[in-house]
C-alpha atoms as a PDB file:
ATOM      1  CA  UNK A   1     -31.824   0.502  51.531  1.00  0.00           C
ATOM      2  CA  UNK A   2     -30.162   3.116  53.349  1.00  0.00           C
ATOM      3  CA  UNK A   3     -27.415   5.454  52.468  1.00  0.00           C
ATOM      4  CA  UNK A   4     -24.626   4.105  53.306  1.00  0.00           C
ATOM      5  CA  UNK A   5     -25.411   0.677  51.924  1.00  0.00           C
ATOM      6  CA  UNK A   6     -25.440   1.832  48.977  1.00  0.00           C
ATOM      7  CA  UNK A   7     -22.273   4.544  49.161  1.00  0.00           C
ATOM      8  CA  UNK A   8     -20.630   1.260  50.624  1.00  0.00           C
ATOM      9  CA  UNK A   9     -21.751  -0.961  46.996  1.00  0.00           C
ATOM     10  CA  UNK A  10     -20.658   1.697  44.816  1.00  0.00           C
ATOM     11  CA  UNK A  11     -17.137   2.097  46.453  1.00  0.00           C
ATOM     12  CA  UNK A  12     -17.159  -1.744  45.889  1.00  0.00           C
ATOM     13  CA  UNK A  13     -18.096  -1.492  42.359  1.00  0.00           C
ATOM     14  CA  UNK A  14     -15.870   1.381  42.000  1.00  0.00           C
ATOM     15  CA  UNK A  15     -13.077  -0.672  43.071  1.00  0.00           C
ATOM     16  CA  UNK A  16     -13.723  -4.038  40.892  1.00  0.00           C
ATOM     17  CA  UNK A  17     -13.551  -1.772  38.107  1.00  0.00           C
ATOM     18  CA  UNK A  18     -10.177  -0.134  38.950  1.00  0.00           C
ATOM     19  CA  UNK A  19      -9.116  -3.851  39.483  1.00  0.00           C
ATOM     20  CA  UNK A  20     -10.163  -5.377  36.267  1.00  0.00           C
ATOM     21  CA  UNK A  21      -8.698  -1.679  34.835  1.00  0.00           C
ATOM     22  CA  UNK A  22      -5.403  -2.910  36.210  1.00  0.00           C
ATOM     23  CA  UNK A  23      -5.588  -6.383  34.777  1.00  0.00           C
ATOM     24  CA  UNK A  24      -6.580  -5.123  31.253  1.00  0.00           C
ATOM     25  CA  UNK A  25      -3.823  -2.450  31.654  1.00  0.00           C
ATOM     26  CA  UNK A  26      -0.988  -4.729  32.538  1.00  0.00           C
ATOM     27  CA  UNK A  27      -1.517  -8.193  31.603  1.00  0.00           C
ATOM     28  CA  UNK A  28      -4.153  -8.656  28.738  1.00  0.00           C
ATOM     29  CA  UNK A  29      -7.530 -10.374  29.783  1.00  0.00           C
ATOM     30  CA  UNK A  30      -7.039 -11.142  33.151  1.00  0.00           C
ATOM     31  CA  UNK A  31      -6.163 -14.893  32.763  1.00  0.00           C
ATOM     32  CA  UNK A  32      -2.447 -14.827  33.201  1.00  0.00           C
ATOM     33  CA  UNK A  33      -1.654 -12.983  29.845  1.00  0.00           C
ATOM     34  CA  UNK A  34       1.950 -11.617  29.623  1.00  0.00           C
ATOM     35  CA  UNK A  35       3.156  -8.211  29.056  1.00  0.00           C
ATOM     36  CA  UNK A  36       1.994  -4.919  29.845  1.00  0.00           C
ATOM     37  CA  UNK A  37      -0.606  -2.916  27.892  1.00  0.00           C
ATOM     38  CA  UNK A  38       1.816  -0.251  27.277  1.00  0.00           C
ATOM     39  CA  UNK A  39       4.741  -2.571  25.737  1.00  0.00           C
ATOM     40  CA  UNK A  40       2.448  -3.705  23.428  1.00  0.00           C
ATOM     41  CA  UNK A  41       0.999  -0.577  22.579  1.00  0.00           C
ATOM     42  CA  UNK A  42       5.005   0.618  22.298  1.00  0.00           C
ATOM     43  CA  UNK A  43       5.786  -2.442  19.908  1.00  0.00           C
ATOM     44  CA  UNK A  44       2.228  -1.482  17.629  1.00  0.00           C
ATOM     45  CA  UNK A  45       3.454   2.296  16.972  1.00  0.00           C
ATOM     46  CA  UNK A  46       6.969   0.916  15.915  1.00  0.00           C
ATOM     47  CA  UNK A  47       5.692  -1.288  13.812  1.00  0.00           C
ATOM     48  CA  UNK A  48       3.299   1.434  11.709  1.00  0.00           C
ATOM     49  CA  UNK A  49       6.167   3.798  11.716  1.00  0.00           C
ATOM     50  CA  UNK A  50       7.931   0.892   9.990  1.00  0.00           C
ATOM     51  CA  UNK A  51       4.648   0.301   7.432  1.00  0.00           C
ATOM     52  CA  UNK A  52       4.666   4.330   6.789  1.00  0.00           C
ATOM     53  CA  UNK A  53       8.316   4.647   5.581  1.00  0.00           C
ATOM     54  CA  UNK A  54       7.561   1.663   3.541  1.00  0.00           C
ATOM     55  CA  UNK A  55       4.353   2.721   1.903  1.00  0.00           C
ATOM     56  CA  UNK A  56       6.554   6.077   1.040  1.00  0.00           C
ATOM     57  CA  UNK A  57       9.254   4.181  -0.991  1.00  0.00           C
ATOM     58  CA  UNK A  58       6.127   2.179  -2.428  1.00  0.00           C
ATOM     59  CA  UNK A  59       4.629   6.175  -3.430  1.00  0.00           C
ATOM     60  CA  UNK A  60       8.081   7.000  -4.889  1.00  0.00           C
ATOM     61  CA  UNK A  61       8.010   3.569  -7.217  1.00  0.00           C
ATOM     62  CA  UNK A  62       4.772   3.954  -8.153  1.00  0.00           C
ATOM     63  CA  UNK A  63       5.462   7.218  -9.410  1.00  0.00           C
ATOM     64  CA  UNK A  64       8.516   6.326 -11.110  1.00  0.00           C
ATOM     65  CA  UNK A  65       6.659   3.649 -13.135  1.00  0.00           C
ATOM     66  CA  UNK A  66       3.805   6.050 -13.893  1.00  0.00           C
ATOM     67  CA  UNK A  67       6.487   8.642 -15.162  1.00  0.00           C
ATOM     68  CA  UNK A  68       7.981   5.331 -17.174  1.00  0.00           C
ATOM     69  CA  UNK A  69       4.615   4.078 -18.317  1.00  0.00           C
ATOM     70  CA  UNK A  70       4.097   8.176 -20.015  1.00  0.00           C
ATOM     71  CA  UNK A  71       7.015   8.013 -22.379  1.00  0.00           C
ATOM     72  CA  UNK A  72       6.000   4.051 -23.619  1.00  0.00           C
ATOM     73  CA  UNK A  73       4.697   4.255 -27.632  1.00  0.00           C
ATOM     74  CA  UNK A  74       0.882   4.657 -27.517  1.00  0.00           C
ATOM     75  CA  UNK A  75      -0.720   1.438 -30.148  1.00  0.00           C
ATOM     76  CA  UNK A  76      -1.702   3.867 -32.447  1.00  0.00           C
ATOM     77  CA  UNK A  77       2.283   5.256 -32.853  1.00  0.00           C
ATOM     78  CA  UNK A  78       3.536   1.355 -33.149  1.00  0.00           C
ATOM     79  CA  UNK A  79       0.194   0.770 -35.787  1.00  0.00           C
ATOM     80  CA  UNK A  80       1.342   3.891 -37.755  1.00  0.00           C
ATOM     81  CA  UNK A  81       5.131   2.947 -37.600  1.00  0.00           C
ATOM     82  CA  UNK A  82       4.355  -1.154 -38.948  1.00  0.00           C
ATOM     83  CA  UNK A  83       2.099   0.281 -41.699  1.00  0.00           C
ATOM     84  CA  UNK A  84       4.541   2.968 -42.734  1.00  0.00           C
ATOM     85  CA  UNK A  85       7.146   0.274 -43.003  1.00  0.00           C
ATOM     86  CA  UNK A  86       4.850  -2.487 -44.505  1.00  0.00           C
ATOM     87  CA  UNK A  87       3.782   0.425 -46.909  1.00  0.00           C
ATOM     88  CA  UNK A  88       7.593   1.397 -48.351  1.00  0.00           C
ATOM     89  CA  UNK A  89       8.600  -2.418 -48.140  1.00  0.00           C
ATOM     90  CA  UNK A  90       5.266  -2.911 -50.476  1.00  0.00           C
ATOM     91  CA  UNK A  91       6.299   0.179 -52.683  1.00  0.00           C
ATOM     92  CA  UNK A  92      10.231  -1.162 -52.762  1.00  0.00           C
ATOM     93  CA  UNK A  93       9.102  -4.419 -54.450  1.00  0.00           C
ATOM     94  CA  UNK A  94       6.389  -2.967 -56.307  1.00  0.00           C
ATOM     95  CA  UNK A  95       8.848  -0.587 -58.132  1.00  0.00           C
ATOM     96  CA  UNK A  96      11.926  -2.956 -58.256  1.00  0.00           C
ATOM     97  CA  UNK A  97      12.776  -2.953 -61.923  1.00  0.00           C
ATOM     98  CA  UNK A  98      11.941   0.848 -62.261  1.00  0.00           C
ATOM     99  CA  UNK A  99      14.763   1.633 -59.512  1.00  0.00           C
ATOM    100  CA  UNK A 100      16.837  -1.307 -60.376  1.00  0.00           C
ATOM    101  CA  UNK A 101      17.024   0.469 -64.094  1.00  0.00           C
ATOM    102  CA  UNK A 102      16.715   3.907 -62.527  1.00  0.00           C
ATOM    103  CA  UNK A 103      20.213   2.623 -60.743  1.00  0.00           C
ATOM    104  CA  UNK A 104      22.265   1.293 -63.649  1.00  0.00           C
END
């Protein structure tokens, strides 16, 4: 095979492959796909800007509700508190006729 056969099949490969370049570039796979690569590419980046300023108002909710969450009575402090109560509730009948006569 001589030179310039084969300088003449790589300027023909060269060129299919700027051709199916152009058909992935500006209309998809080459079977009669619509719109250009760089409209789509356009309407993508929109649409992730769009996602990012939503997942920041999601960041700024989920740290309200964490802040929330922090100030919520811990079991133990609502155990404590229904004992406490159940204990002077048990202690005010217990002692009824001592504080009703105490009284009057």
């Amino acid at each position: 095979m001589s030179l310039d056969t084969r300088l003449a099949e790589i300027h023909a490969k060269q060129a299919k492959l700027d051709q199916m370049q152009d058909q992935i570039m500006n209309g998809g796979n080459g079977l009669g796909g619509s719109g250009g690569m760089d409209a789509r590419v356009t309407r993508l980046e929109g649409r992730i800007d769009k996602i990012g300023d939503e997942l920041s108002g999601v960041k700024v909710n989920l740290a309200t509700l964490t802040e929330r969450v922090a100030h919520l009575p811990s079991k133990g402090f609502i155990i404590t508190g229904l004992l406490t109560s159940l204990a002077v509730i048990t202690a005010l009948i217990a002692f009824a006729d001592k504080l009703q006569a105490l009284v009057s």
